[in-house]
Protein backbone atom coordinates (compact mmCIF):
# COMPACT_ATOMS: atom_id res chain seq x y z
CA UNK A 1 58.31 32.06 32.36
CA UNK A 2 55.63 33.97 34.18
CA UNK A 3 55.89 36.65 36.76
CA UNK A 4 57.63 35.91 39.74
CA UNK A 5 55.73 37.27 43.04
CA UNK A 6 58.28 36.92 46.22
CA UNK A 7 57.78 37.96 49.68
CA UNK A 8 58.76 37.47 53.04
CA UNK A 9 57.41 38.58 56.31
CA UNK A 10 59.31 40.78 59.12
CA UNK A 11 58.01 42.03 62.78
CA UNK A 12 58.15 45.42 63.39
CA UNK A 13 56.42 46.78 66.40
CA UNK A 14 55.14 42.75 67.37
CA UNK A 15 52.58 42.99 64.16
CA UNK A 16 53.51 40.84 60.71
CA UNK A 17 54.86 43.35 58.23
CA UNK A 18 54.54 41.53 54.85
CA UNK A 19 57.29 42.63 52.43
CA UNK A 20 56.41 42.61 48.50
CA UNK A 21 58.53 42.21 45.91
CA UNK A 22 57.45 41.62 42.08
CA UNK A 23 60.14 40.39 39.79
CA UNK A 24 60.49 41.73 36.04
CA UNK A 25 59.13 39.09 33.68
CA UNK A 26 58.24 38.91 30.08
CA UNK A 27 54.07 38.77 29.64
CA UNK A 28 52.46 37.30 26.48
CA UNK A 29 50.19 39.79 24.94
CA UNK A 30 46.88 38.09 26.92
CA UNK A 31 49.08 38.27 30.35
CA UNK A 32 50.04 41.68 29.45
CA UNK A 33 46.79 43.03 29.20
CA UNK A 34 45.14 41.20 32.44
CA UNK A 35 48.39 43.10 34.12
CA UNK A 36 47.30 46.16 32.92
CA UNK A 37 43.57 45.64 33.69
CA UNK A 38 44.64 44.97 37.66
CA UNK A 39 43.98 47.90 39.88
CA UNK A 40 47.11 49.98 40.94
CA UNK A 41 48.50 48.97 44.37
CA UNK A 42 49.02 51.73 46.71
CA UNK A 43 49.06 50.18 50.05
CA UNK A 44 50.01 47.01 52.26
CA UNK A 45 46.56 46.09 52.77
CA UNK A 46 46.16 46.02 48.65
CA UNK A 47 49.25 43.93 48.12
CA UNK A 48 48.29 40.84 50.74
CA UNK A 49 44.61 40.91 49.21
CA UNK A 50 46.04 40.68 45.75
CA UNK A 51 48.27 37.86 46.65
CA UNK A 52 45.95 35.93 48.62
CA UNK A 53 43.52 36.38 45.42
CA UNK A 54 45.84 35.24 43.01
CA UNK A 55 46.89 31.96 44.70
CA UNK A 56 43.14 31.18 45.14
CA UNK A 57 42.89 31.79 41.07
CA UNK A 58 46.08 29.81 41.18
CA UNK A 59 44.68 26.92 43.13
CA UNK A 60 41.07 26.91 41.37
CA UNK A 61 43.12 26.74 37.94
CA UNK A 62 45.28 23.60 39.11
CA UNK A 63 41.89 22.17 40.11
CA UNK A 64 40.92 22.48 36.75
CA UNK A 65 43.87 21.37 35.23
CA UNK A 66 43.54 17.83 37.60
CA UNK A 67 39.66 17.78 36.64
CA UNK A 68 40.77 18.02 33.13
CA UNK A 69 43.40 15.62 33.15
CA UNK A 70 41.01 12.83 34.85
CA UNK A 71 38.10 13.40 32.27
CA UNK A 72 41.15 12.72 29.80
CA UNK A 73 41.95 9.72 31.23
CA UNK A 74 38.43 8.49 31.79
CA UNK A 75 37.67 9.38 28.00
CA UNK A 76 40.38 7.38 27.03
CA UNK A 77 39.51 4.97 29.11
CA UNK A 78 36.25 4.42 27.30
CA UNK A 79 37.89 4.69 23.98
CA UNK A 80 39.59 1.55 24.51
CA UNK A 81 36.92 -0.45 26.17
CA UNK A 82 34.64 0.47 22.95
CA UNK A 83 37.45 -1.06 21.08
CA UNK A 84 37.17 -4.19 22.97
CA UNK A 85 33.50 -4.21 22.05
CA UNK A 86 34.07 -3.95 18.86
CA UNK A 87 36.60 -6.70 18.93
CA UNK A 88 34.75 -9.21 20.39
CA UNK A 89 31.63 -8.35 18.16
CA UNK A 90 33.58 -8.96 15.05
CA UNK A 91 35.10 -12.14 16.12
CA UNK A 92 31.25 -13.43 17.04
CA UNK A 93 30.35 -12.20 13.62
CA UNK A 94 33.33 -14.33 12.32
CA UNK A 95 31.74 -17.04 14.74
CA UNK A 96 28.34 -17.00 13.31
CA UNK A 97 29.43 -16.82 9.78
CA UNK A 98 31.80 -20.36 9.82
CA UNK A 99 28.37 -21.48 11.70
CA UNK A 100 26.47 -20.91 8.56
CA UNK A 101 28.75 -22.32 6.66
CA UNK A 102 29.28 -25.21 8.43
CA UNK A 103 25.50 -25.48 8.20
CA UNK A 104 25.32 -25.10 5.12
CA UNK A 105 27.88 -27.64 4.28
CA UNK A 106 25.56 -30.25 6.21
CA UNK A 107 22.35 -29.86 4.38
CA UNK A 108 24.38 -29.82 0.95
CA UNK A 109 26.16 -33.32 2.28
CA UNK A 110 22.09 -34.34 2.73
CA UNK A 111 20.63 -33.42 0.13
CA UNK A 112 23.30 -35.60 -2.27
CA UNK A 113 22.60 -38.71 -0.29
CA UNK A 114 19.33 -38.32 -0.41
CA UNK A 115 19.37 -37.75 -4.23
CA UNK A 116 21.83 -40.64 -4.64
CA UNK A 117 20.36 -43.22 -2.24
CA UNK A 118 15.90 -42.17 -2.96
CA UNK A 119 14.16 -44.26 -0.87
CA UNK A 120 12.39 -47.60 -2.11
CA UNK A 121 9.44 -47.79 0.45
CA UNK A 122 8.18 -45.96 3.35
CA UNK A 123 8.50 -41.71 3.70
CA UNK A 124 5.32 -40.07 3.98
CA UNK A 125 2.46 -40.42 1.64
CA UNK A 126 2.39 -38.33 -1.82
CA UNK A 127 -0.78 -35.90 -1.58
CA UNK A 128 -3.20 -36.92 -4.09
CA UNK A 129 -4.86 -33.57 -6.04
CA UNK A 130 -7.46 -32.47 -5.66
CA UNK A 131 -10.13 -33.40 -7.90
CA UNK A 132 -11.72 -30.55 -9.94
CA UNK A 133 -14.83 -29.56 -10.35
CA UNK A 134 -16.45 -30.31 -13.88
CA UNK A 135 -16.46 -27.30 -16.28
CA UNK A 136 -18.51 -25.80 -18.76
CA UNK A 137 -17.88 -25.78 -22.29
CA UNK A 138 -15.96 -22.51 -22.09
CA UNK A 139 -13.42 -23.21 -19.19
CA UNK A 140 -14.56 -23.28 -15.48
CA UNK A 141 -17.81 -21.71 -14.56
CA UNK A 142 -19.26 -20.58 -11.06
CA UNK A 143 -22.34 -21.77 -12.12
CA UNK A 144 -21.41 -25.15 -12.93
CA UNK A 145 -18.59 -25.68 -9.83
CA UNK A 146 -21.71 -24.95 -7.52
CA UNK A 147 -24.18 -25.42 -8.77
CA UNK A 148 -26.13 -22.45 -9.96
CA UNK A 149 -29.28 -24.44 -11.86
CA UNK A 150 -30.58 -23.56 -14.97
CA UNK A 151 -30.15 -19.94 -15.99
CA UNK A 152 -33.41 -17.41 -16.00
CA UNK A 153 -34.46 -16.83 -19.66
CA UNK A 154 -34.75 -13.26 -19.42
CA UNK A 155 -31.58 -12.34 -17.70
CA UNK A 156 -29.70 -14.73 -20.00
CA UNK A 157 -28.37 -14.45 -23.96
CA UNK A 158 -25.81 -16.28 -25.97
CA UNK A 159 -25.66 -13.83 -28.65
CA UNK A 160 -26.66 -16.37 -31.05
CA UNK A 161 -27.75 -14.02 -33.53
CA UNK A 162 -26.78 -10.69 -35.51
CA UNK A 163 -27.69 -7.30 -35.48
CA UNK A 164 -28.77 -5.04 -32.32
CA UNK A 165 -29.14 -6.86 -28.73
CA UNK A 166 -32.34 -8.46 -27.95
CA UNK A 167 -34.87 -5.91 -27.17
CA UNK A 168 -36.84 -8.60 -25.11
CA UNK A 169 -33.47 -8.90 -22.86
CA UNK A 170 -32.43 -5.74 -23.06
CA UNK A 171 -32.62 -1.87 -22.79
CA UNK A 172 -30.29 0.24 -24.84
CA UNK A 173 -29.24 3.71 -24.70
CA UNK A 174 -31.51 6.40 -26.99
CA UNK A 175 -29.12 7.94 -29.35
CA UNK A 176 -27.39 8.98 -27.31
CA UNK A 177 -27.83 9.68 -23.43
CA UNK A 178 -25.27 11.71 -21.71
CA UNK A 179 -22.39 9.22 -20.36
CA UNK A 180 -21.38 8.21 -17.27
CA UNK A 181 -21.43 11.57 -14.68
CA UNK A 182 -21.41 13.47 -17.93
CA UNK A 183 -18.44 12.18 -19.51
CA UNK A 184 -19.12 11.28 -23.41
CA UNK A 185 -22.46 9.90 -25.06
CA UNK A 186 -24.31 6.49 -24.14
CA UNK A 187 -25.56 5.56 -27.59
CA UNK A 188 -26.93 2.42 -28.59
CA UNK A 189 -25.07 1.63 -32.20
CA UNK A 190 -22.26 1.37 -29.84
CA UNK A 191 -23.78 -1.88 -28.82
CA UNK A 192 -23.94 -4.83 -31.34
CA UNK A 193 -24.49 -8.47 -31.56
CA UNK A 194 -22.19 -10.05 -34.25
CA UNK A 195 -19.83 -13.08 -34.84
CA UNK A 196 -21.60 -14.91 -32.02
CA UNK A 197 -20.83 -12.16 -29.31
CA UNK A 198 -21.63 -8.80 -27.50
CA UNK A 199 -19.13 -6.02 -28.88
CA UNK A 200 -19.52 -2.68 -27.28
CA UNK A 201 -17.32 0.27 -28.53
CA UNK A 202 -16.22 3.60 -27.20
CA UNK A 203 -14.87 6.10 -30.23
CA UNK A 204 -12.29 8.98 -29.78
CA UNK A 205 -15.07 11.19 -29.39
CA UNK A 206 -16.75 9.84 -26.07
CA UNK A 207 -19.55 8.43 -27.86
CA UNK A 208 -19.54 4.69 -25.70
CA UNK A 209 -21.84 1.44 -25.38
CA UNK A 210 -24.73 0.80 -22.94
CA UNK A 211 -26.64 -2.12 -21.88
CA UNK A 212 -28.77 -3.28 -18.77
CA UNK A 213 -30.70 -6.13 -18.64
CA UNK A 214 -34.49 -6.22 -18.39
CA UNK A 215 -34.01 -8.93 -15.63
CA UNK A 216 -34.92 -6.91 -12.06
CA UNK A 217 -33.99 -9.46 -8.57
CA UNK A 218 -33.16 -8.85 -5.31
CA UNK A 219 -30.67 -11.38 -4.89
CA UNK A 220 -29.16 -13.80 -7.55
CA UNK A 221 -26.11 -14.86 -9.72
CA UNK A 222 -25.05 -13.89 -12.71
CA UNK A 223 -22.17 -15.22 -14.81
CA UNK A 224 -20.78 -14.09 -18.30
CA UNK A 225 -17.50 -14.57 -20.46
CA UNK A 226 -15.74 -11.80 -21.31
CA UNK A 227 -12.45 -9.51 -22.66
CA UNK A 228 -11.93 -6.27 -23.13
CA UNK A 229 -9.52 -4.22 -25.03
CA UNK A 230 -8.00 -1.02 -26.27
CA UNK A 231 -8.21 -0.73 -30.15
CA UNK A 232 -6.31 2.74 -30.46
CA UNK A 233 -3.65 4.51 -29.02
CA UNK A 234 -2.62 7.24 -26.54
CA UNK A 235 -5.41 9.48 -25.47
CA UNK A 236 -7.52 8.92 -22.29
CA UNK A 237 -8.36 5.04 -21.45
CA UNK A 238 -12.29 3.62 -21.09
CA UNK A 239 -13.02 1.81 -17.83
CA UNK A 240 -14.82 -1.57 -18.63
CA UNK A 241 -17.80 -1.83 -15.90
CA UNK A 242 -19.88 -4.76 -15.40
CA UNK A 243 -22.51 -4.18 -12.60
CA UNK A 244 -25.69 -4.41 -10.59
CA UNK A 245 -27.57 -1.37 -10.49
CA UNK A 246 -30.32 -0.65 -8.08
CA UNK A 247 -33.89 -0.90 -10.03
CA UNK A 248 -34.93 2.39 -8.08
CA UNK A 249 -31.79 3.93 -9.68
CA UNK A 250 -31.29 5.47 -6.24
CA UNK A 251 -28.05 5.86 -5.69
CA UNK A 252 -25.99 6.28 -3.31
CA UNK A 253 -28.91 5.18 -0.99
CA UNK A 254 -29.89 1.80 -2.44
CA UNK A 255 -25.65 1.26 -2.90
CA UNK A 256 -24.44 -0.32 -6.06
CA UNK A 257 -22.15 -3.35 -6.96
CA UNK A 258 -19.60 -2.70 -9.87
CA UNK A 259 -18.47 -6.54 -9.86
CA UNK A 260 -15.89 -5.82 -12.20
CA UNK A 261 -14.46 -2.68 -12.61
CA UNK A 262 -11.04 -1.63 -13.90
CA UNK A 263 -9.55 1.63 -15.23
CA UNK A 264 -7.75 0.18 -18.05
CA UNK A 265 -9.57 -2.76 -21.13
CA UNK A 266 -7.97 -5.50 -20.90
CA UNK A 267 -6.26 -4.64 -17.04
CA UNK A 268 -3.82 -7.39 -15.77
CA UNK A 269 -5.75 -7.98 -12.41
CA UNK A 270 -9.47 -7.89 -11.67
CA UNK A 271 -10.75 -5.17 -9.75
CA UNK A 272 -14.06 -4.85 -7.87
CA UNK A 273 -15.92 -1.48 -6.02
CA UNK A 274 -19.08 -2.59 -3.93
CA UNK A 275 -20.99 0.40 -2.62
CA UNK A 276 -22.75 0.36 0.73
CA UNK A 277 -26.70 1.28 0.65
CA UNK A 278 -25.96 4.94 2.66
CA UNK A 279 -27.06 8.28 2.80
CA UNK A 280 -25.74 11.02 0.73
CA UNK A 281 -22.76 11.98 1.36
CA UNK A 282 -19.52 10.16 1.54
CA UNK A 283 -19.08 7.76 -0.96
CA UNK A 284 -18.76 4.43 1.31
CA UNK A 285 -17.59 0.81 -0.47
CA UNK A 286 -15.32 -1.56 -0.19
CA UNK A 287 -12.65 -2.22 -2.77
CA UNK A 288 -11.54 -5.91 -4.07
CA UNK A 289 -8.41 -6.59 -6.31
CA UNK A 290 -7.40 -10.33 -7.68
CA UNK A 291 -4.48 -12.03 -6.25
CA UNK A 292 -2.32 -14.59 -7.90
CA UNK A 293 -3.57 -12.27 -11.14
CA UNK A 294 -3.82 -15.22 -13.85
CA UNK A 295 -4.09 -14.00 -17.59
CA UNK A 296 -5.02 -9.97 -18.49
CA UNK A 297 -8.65 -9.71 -18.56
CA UNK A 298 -7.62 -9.17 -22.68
CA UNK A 299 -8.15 -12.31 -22.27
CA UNK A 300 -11.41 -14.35 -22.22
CA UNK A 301 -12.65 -15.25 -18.52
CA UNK A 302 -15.71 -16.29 -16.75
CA UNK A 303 -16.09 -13.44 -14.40
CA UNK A 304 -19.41 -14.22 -12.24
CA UNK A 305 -21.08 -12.60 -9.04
CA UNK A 306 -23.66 -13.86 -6.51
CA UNK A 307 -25.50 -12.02 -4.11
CA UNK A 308 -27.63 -13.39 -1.65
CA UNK A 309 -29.49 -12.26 2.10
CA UNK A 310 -26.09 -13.10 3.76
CA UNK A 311 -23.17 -11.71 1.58
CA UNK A 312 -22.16 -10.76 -1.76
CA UNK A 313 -18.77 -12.63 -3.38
CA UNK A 314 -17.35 -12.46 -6.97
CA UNK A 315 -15.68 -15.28 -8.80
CA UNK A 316 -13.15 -15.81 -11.59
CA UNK A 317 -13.39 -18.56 -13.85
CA UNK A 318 -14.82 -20.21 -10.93
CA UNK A 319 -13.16 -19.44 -8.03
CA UNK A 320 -13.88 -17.07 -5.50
CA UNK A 321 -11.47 -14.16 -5.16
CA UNK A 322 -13.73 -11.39 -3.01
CA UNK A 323 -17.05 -11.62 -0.25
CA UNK A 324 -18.14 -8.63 1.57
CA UNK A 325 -21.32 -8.86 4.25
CA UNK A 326 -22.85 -6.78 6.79
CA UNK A 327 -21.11 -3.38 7.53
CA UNK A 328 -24.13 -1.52 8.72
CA UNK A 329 -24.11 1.28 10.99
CA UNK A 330 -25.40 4.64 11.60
CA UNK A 331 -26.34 6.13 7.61
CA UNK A 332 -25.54 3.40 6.33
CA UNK A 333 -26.83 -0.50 5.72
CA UNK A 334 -25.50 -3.76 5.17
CA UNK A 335 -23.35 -4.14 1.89
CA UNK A 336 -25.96 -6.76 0.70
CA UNK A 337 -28.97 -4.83 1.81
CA UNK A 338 -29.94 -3.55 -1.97
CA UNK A 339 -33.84 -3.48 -2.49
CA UNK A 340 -33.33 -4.32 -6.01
CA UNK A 341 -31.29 -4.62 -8.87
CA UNK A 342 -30.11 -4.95 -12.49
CA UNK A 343 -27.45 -5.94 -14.69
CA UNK A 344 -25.40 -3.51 -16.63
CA UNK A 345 -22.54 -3.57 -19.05
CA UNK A 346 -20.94 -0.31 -19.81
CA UNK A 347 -17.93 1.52 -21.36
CA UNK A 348 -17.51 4.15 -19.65
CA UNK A 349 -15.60 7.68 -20.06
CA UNK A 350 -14.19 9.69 -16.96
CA UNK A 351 -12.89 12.93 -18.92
CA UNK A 352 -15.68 14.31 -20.78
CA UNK A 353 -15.77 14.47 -24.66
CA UNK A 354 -12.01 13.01 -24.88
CA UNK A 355 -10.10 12.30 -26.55
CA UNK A 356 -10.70 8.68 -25.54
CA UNK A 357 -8.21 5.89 -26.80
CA UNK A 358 -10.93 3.49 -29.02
CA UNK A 359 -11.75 0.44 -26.81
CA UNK A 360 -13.73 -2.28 -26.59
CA UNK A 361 -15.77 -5.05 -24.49
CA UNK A 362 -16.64 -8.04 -25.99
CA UNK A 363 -19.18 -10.64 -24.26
CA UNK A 364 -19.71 -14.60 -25.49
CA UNK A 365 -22.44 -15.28 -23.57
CA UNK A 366 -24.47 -14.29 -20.05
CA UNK A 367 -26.58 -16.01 -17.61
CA UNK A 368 -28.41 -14.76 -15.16
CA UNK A 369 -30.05 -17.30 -11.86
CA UNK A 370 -32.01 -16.80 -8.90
CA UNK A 371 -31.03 -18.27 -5.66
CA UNK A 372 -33.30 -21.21 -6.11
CA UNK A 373 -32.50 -22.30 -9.41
């Protein structure tokens, strides 16, 4: 129990006389100390000024207490209409889950009838397929789908023969040229015509294969079957490259068109990097990769590219998977805008003199076409 203050008032000479009397309590240790902290009291005046104080402290504390009390009660409050919330949620999740199940138990009750009772005539008619386009003797070609003509002599080889590639078709690497950005050798023994194919090899060392074709065009199609693969193990990979080059060997201003370019032989999806005819700088292309990937490129595939006035698209085994056109803008021109250009096939390195994990490309045949074949 706290302290008790008492009092009572008296008249003396017609004036209130307030009489003060302060019971003997026991104080907790906090109370004890406030007590102590309270200035002594030494005259009437003191004493009423104290009281009036403390019921003021007394009042403002009740207040508090009341204030309390209703936040309490309003918290509370809350509390249990969250829990009726979270009632009726979970019984409309219950709802919606006999819905779906009820659902589901419909189309199940369908699909039986229909499988037991098919119909006999009527229903909607059954697509017919399609017809393909003929093909070429080695699977689906561009050229043949739509219609390319009759390949250019010069740009085109079958590799009917043995020994190094056609010098009428074909320029090869000295022995050796410095590889691609510096990375390994160029050299042309790493280039040979056997077996009825193309084989181009890159060794341990860096030393790689070269080829571009003597056939210069601005605009055309060319088309060629072709794998590559890794023949070794661990070590840095080649990046099979198959691309038209600008005949001024300008580059980046004249742009460039790697038609098919991965980072790995024998990649599971065809990739494609077509450079933009710009000013140093920069480097500005677009990039293509296959979707619906068919079979690795380990595998043999037609892999063809056309590039005409309008656009520039690539095709696997005769279907289109990428077409870039225009683009231009300031320091730069339109994708298709090369003055010129050539064929290359390379192996190239990207980390110097190796070492390189042995790889190589091997090509069945290539033909090359102008636009009016």
């Amino acid at each position: 129990m706290g302290g008790v203050v008492t009092w009572r008032r008296a008249l003396a000479g017609g004036a209130a006389v307030v009489m003060i009397g302060v019971g003997t309590v026991g104080l907790g240790s906090s109370e004890a100390s406030a007590q102590e902290d309270l200035p002594p009291i030494t005259t009437q005046q003191q004493a009423i000024a104290a009281v009036t104080a403390g019921q003021k402290q007394v009042a403002a504390g009740q207040a508090e207490i009341t204030a309390g009390r209703d936040q309490v009660a309003a918290g509370q409050a809350q509390v249990a209409a969250g829990q009726d919330k979270v009632t009726a949620g979970r019984a409309q999740v219950s709802a919606g889950q006999a819905e779906i199940t009820a659902g589901q138990a419909r189309i199940n009750a369908g699909l039986d009838w229909l499988a037991a009772n098919p119909p006999t005539t009527g229903g909607p008619p059954t697509p017919e397929p399609e017809p393909e386009p003929p093909v070429g003797e080695d699977g689906t070609t561009a050229a043949v789908r739509h219609g390319w003509g009759t390949p250019i002599p010069l740009g085109s080889d079958e590799f009917d023969y043995t020994g190094p590639p056609s010098p009428e078709k074909w320029v090869t690497a000295a022995e050796c040229w410095p590889g691609h950005d510096g990375n390994g050798r160029r050299c042309a023994s790493r280039s040979t015509v056997r077996d009825g194919k193309l084989i181009q090899t890159g060794l341990a060392n860096g030393d790689t294969g070269w080829l571009g074709s003597r056939l210069d065009q601005r605009y055309g199609r060319w088309e060629m079957r072709v794998r590559s693969t890794d023949t070794g193990t661990a070590a840095h990979r080649y990046h099979p490259v198959f691309i038209v080059w600008p005949s001024s060997n300008r580059w980046p201003q004249d742009g460039e068109y790697d038609f098919l370019e991965n980072s790995i032989p024998g990649a599971p999806c065809a990739e494609a990097f077509i450079h933009y005819p710009h000013a140093p700088g920069q480097v500005q292309q677009e990039f293509a990769r296959e979707k619906n990937c068919g079979a690795p490129l380990s595998e043999w595939h037609n892999i063809a590219f056309e590039w005409t006035p309008q656009h520039v698209k690539g095709f696997i085994d005769g279907k289109e998977w990428f077409r870039f056109s225009g683009g231009a803008r300031p320091g730069r021109q339109n994708i298709q805008d090369m003055p010129s250009g050539a064929l290359k096939i390379q192996l190239d390195g990207f980390h110097g003199t190796g070492p390189y994990r042995p790889a190589q490309i091997e090509v069945d045949w290539v033909r090359s076409y102008s636009l009016n074949s």
